[in-house]
Protein backbone atom coordinates (compact mmCIF):
# COMPACT_ATOMS: atom_id res chain seq x y z
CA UNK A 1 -57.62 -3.30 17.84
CA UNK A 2 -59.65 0.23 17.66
CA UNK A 3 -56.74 1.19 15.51
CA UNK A 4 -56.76 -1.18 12.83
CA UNK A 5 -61.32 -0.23 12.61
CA UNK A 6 -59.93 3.47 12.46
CA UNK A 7 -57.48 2.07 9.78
CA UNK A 8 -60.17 -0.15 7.43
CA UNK A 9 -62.76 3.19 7.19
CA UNK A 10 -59.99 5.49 6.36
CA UNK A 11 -58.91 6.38 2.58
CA UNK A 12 -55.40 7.94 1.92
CA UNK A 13 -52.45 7.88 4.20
CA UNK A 14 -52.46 8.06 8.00
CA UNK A 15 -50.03 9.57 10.29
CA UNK A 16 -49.33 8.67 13.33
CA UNK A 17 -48.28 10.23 16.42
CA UNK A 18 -46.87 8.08 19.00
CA UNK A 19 -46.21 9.97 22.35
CA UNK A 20 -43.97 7.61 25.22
CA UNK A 21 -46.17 7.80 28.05
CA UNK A 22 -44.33 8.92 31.07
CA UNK A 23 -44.89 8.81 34.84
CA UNK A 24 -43.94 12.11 36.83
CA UNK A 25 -42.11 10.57 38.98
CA UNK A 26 -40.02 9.16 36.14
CA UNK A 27 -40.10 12.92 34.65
CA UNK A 28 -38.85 13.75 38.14
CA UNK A 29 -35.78 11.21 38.09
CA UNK A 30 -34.37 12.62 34.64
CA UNK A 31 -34.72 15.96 35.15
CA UNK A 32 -31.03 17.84 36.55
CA UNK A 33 -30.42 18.54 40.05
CA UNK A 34 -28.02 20.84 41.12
CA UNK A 35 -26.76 22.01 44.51
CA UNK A 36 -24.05 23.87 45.97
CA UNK A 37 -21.74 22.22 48.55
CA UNK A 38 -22.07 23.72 52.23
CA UNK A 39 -19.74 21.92 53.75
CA UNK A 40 -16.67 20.05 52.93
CA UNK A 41 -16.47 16.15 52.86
CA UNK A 42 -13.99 13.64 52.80
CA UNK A 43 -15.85 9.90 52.16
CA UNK A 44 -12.03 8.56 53.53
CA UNK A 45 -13.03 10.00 56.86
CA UNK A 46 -16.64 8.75 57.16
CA UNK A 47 -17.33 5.73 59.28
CA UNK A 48 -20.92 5.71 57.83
CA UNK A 49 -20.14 5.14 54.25
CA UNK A 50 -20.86 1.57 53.16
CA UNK A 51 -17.79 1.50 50.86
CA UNK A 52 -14.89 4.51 50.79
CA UNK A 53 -13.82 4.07 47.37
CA UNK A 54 -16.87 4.99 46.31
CA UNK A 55 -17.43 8.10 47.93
CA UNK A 56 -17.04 11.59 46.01
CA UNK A 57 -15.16 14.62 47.94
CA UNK A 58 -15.83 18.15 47.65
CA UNK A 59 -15.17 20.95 49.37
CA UNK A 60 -17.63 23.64 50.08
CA UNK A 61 -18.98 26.16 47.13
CA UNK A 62 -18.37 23.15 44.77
CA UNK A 63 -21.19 22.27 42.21
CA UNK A 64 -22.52 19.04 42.41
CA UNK A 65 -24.89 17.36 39.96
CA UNK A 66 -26.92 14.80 41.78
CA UNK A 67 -27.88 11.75 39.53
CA UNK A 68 -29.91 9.59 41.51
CA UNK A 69 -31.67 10.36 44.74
CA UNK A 70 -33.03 6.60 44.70
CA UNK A 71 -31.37 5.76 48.58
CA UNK A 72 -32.85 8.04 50.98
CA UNK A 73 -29.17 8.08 52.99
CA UNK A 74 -26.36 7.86 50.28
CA UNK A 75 -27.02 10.01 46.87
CA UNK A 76 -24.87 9.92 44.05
CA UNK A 77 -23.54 12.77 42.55
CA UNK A 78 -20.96 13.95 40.37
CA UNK A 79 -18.65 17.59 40.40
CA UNK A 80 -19.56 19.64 37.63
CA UNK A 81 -16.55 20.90 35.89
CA UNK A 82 -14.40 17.65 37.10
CA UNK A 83 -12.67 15.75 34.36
CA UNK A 84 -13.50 12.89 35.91
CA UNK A 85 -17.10 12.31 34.85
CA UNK A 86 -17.69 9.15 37.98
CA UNK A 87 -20.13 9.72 39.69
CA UNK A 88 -19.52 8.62 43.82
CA UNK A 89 -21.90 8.81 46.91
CA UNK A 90 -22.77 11.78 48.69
CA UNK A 91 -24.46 11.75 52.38
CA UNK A 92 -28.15 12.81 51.59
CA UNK A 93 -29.53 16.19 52.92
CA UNK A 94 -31.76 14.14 55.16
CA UNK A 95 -29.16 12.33 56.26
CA UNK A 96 -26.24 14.62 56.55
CA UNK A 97 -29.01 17.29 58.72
CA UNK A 98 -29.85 14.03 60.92
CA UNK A 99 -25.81 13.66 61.68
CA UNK A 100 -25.36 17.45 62.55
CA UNK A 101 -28.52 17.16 64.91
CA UNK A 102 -27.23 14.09 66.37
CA UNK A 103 -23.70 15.85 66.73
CA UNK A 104 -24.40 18.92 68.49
CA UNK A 105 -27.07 17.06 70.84
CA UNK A 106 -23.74 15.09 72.00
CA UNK A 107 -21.47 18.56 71.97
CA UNK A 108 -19.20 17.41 69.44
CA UNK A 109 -20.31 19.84 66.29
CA UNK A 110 -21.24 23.26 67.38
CA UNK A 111 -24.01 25.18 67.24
CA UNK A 112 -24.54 27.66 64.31
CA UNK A 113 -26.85 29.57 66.53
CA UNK A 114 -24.68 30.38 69.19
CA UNK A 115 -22.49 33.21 67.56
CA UNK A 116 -19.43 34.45 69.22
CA UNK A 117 -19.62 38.05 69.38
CA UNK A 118 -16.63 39.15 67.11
CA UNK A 119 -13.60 40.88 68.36
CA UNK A 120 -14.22 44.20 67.77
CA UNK A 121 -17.69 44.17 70.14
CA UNK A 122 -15.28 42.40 73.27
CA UNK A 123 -14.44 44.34 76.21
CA UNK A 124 -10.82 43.84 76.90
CA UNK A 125 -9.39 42.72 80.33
CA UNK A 126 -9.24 46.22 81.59
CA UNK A 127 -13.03 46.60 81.03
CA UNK A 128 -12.65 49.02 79.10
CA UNK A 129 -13.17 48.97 74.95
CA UNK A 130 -10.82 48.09 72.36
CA UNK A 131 -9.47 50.90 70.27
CA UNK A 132 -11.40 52.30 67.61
CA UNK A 133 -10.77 51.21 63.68
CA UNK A 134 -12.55 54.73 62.31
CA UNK A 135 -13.45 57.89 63.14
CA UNK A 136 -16.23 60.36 62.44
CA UNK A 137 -15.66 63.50 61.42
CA UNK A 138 -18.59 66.58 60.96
């Protein structure tokens, strides 16, 4: 209505500007999310998915574009550089963090924190240390 007053005072031509009006959290859904896999997964080996054939594999270091983040548990993503352009579910970080807590609580995932010391820093059976790979020389 205040456009057609704006319209009858006016003389000459008008141009308009029309402008979509957008939420941010619709500016937020649209925009690209990447992410790096750290971890590999195989949907055909987990019991949580609500439906197998849907699921997307990857193996660790792969690219994954995640298109919607709309279930907290079950994302859906797709592999960048794949020639197959379907998008399948992914475990959410909150939910895939949430399964490795629950997993070393029970002792069945372990621990990143609790490093082996590597072979090299071992005493051998004999107490004594393993044979140096280098030497210094002044």
């Amino acid at each position: 209505m205040e456009l057609n007053r704006y319209q009858a005072q006016s003389q000459g031509s008008i141009t308009l500007k029309i402008i979509p009006a957008i939420k941010e959290e619709d500016r937020l859904k649209d925009s690209k999310v990447f992410m790096r896999a750290l971890f590999c997964y195989n949907p055909k080996e987990d019991r949580a998915i609500p439906c197998q054939e849907a699921g997307l594999p990857f193996k660790r270091r792969h690219i994954l574009e995640v298109v919607s983040q709309d279930d907290p548990t079950w994302w859906q993503a797709k592999r960048v550089g794949d020639t197959n352009l379907r998008a399948g579910l992914i475990p959410s970080k909150q939910f895939q963090e949430r399964r490795l807590t629950y997993r070393r609580s029970i002792g069945t995932q372990p621990n990143p924190r609790t490093v082996k010391k590597p072979l090299y820093d071992q005493t051998s059976d004999k107490g004594r240390h393993p044979p140096k790979s280098f030497s210094v020389r002044r």
